[in-house]
C-alpha atoms as a PDB file:
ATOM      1  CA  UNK A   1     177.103 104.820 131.230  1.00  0.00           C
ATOM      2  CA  UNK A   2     175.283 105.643 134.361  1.00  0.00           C
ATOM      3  CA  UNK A   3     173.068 108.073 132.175  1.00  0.00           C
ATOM      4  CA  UNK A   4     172.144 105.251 129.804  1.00  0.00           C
ATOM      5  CA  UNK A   5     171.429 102.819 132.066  1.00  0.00           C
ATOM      6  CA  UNK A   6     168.967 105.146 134.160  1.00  0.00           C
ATOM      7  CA  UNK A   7     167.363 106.543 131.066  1.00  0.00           C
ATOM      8  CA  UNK A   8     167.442 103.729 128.266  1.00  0.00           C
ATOM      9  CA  UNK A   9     169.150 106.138 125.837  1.00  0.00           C
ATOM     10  CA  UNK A  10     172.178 104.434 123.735  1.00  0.00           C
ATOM     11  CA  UNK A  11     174.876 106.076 123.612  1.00  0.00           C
ATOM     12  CA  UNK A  12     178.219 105.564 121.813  1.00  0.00           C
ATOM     13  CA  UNK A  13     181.096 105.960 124.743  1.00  0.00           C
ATOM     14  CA  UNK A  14     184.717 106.520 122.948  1.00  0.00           C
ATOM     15  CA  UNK A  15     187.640 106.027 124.508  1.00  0.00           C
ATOM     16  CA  UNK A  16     189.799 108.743 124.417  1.00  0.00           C
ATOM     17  CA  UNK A  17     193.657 109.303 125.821  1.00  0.00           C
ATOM     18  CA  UNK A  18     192.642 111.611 128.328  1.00  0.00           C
ATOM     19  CA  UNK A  19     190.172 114.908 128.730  1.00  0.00           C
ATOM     20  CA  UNK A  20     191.605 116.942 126.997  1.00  0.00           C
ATOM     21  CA  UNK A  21     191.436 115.177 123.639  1.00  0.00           C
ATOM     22  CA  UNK A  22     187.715 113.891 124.397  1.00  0.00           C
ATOM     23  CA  UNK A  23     187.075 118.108 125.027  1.00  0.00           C
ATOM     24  CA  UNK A  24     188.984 119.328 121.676  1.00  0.00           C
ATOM     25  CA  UNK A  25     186.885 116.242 119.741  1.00  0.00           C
ATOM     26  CA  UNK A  26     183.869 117.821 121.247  1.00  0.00           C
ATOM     27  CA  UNK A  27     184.586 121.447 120.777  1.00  0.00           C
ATOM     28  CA  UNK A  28     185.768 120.611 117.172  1.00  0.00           C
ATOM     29  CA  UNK A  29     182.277 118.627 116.294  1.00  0.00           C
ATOM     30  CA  UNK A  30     183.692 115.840 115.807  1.00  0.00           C
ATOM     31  CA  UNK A  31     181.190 114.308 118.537  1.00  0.00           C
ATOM     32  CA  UNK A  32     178.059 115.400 119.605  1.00  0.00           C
ATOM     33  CA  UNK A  33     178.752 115.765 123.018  1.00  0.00           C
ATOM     34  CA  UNK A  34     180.724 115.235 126.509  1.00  0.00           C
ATOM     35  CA  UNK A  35     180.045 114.009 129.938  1.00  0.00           C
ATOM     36  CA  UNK A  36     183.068 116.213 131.613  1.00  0.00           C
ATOM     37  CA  UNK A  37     183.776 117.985 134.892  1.00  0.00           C
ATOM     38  CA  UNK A  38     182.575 121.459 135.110  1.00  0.00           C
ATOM     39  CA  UNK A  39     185.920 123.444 135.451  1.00  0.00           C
ATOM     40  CA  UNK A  40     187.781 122.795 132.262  1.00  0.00           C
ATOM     41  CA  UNK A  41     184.893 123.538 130.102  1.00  0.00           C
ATOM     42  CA  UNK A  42     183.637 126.650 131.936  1.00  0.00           C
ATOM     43  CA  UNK A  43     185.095 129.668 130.120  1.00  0.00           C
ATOM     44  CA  UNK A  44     183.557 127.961 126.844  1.00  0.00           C
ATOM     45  CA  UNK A  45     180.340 127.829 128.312  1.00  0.00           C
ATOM     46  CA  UNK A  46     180.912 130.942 129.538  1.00  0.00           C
ATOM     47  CA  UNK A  47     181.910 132.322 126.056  1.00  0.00           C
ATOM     48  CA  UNK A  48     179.192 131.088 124.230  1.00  0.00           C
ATOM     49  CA  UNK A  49     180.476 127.507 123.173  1.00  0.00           C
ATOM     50  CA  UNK A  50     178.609 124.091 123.739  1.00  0.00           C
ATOM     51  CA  UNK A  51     175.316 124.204 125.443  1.00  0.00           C
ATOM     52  CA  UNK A  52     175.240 122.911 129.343  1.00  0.00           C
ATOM     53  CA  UNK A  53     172.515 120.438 129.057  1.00  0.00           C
ATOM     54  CA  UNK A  54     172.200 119.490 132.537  1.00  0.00           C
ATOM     55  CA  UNK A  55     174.837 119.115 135.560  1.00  0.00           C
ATOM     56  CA  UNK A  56     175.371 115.918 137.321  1.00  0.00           C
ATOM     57  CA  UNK A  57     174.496 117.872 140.639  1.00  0.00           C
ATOM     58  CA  UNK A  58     171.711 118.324 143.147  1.00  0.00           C
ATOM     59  CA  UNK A  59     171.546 122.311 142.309  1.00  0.00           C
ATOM     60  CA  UNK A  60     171.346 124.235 138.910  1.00  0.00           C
ATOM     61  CA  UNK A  61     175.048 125.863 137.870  1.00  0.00           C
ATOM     62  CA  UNK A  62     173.936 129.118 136.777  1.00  0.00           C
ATOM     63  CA  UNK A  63     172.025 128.722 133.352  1.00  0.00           C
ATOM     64  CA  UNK A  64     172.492 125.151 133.593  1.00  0.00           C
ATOM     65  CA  UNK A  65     170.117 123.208 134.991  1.00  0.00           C
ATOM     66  CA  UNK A  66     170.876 120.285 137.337  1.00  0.00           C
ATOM     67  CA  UNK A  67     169.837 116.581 136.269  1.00  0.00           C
ATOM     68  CA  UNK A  68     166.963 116.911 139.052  1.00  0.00           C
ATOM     69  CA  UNK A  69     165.522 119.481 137.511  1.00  0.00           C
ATOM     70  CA  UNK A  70     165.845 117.685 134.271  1.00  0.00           C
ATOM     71  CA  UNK A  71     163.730 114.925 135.292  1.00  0.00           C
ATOM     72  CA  UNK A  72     166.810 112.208 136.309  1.00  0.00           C
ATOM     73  CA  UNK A  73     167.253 112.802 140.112  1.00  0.00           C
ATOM     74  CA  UNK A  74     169.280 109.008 140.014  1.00  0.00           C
ATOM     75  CA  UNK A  75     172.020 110.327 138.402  1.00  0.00           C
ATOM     76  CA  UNK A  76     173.708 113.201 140.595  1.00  0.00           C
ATOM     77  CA  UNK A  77     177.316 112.416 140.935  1.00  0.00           C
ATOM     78  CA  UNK A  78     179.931 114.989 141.503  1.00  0.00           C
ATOM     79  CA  UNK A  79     183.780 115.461 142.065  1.00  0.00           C
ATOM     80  CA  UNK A  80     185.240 115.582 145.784  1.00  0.00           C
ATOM     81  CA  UNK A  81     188.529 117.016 146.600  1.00  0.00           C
ATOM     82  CA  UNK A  82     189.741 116.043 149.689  1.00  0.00           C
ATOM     83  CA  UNK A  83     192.704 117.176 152.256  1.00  0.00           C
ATOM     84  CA  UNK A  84     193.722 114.269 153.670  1.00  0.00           C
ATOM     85  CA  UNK A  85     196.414 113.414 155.898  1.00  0.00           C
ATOM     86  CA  UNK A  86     198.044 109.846 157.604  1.00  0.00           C
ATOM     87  CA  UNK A  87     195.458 108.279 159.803  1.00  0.00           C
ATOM     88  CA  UNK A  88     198.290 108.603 162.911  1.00  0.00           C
ATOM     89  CA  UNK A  89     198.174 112.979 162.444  1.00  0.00           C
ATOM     90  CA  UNK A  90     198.692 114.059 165.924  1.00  0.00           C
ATOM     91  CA  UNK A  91     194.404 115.855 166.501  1.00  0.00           C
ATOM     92  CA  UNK A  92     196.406 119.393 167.487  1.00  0.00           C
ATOM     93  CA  UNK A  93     198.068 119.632 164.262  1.00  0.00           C
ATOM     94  CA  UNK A  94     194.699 118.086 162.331  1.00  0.00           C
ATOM     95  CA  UNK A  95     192.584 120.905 164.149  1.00  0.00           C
ATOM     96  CA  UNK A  96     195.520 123.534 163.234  1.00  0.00           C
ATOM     97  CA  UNK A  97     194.941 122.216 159.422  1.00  0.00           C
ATOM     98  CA  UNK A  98     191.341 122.382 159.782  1.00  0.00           C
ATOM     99  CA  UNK A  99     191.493 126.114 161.447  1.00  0.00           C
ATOM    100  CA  UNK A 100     193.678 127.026 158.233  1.00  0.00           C
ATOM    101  CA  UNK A 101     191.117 125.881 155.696  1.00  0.00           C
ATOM    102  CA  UNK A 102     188.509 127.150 157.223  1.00  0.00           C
ATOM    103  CA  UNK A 103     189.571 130.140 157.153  1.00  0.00           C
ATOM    104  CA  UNK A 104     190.862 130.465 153.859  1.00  0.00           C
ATOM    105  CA  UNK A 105     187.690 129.210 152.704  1.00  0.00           C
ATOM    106  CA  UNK A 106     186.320 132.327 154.273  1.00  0.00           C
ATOM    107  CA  UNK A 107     188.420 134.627 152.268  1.00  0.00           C
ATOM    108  CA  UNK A 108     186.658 135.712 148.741  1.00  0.00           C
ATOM    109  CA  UNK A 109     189.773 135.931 146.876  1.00  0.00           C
ATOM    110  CA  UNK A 110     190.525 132.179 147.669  1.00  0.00           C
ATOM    111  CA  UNK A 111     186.977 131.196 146.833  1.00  0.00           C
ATOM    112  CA  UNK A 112     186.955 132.933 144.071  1.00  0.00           C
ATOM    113  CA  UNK A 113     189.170 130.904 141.589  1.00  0.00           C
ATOM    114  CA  UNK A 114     187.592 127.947 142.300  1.00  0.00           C
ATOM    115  CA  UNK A 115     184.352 128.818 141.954  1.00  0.00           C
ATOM    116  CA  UNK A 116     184.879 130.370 138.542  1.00  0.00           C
ATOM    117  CA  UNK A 117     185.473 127.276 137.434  1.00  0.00           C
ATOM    118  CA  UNK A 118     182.470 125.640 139.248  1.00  0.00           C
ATOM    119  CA  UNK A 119     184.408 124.256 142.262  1.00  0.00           C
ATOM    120  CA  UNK A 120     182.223 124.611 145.128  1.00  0.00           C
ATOM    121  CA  UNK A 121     183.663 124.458 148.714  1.00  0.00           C
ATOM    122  CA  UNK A 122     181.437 123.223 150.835  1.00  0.00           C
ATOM    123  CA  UNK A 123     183.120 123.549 153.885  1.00  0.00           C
ATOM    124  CA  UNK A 124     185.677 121.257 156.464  1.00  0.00           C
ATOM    125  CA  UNK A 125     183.532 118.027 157.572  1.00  0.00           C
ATOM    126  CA  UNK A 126     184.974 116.573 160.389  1.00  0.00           C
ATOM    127  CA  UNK A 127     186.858 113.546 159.845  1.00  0.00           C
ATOM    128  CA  UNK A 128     184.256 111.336 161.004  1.00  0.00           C
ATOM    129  CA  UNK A 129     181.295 112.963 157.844  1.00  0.00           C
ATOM    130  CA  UNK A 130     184.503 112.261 155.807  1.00  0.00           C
ATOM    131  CA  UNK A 131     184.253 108.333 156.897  1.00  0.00           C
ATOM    132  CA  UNK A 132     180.420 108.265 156.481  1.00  0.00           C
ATOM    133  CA  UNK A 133     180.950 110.208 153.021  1.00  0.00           C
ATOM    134  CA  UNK A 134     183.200 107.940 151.639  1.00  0.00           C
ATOM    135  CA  UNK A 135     181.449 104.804 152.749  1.00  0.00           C
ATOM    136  CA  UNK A 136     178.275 105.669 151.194  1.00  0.00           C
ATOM    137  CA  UNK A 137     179.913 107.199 147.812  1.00  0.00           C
ATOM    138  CA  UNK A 138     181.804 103.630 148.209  1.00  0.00           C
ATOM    139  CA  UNK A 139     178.541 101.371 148.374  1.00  0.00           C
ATOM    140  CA  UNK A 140     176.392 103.732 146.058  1.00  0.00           C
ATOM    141  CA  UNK A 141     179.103 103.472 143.246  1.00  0.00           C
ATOM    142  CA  UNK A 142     180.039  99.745 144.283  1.00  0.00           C
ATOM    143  CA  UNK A 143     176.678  98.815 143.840  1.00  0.00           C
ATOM    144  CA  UNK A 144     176.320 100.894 139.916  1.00  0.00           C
ATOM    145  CA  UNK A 145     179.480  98.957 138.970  1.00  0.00           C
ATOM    146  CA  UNK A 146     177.931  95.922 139.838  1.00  0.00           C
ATOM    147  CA  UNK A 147     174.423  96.592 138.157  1.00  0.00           C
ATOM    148  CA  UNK A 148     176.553  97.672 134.943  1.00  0.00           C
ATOM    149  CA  UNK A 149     178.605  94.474 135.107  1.00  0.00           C
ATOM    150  CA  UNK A 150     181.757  96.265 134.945  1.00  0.00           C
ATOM    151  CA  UNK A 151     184.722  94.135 134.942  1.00  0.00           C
ATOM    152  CA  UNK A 152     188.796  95.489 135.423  1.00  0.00           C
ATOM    153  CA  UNK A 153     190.485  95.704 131.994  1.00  0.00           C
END
């Protein structure tokens, strides 16, 4: 939707039951393409299936080029995974947590599953960036849903 209402282009959106069935119609040919997340369709790409056309991201994935480069720098929107924890975490244990990741993030062979499947860790914000993140993601995506005139249901 986002990519249709930044570039005019009409495109049919089906509703599928879930990814995996919107991925098998698209791998079968039984539609001519897929807006998905990177990791379940990587080894496919990998091996030679569908075409990456572009990747909702503000750098290229390997032979894929990112929707900047393809001329549509408004539409960059990725997937966050987040640790989170209760807001009332005693800070010692937080910064233990914090230590942990960062170190395992350090550590190829924990990096490197991830990244095979186009997961890329970009680090531990502190939980302040977090805040700011998630605010701006909040009012950038409130503000699509709005344009778009979606409604719940």
């Amino acid at each position: 939707m986002l990519f249709d209402m930044r570039t005019g282009a009409q495109l049919l959106h089906i509703r599928f039951r879930g990814a995996a069935e919107a991925q098998q119609a698209a791998l079968s040919g039984n539609t001519d393409g897929l807006w998905d997340t990177v990791g379940p369709m990587s080894g496919v790409l990998r091996a030679g299936g569908p075409r990456g056309l572009g990747l909702s991201a503000a750098t290229r994935g390997g032979a894929v080029p990112s929707v900047i480069e393809a001329g549509f720098p408004g539409l960059v929107a990725t997937n966050c995974f987040l640790l989170i924890a209760s807001a009332g975490l005693d800070p010692a244990i937080a910064a233990k947590l914090r230590a942990a990741v960062r170190v395992a993030l350090g550590e190829v062979a924990a990096r490197a599953r991830p990244e095979a499947s186009g997961v890329i860790p970009l680090g531990v914000p502190m939980p302040a960036e977090i805040a700011a993140f998630v605010a701006r993601e909040g009012e950038r995506w409130g503000n699509e849903v709005r344009t778009a005139g979606i409604r719940p249901g």
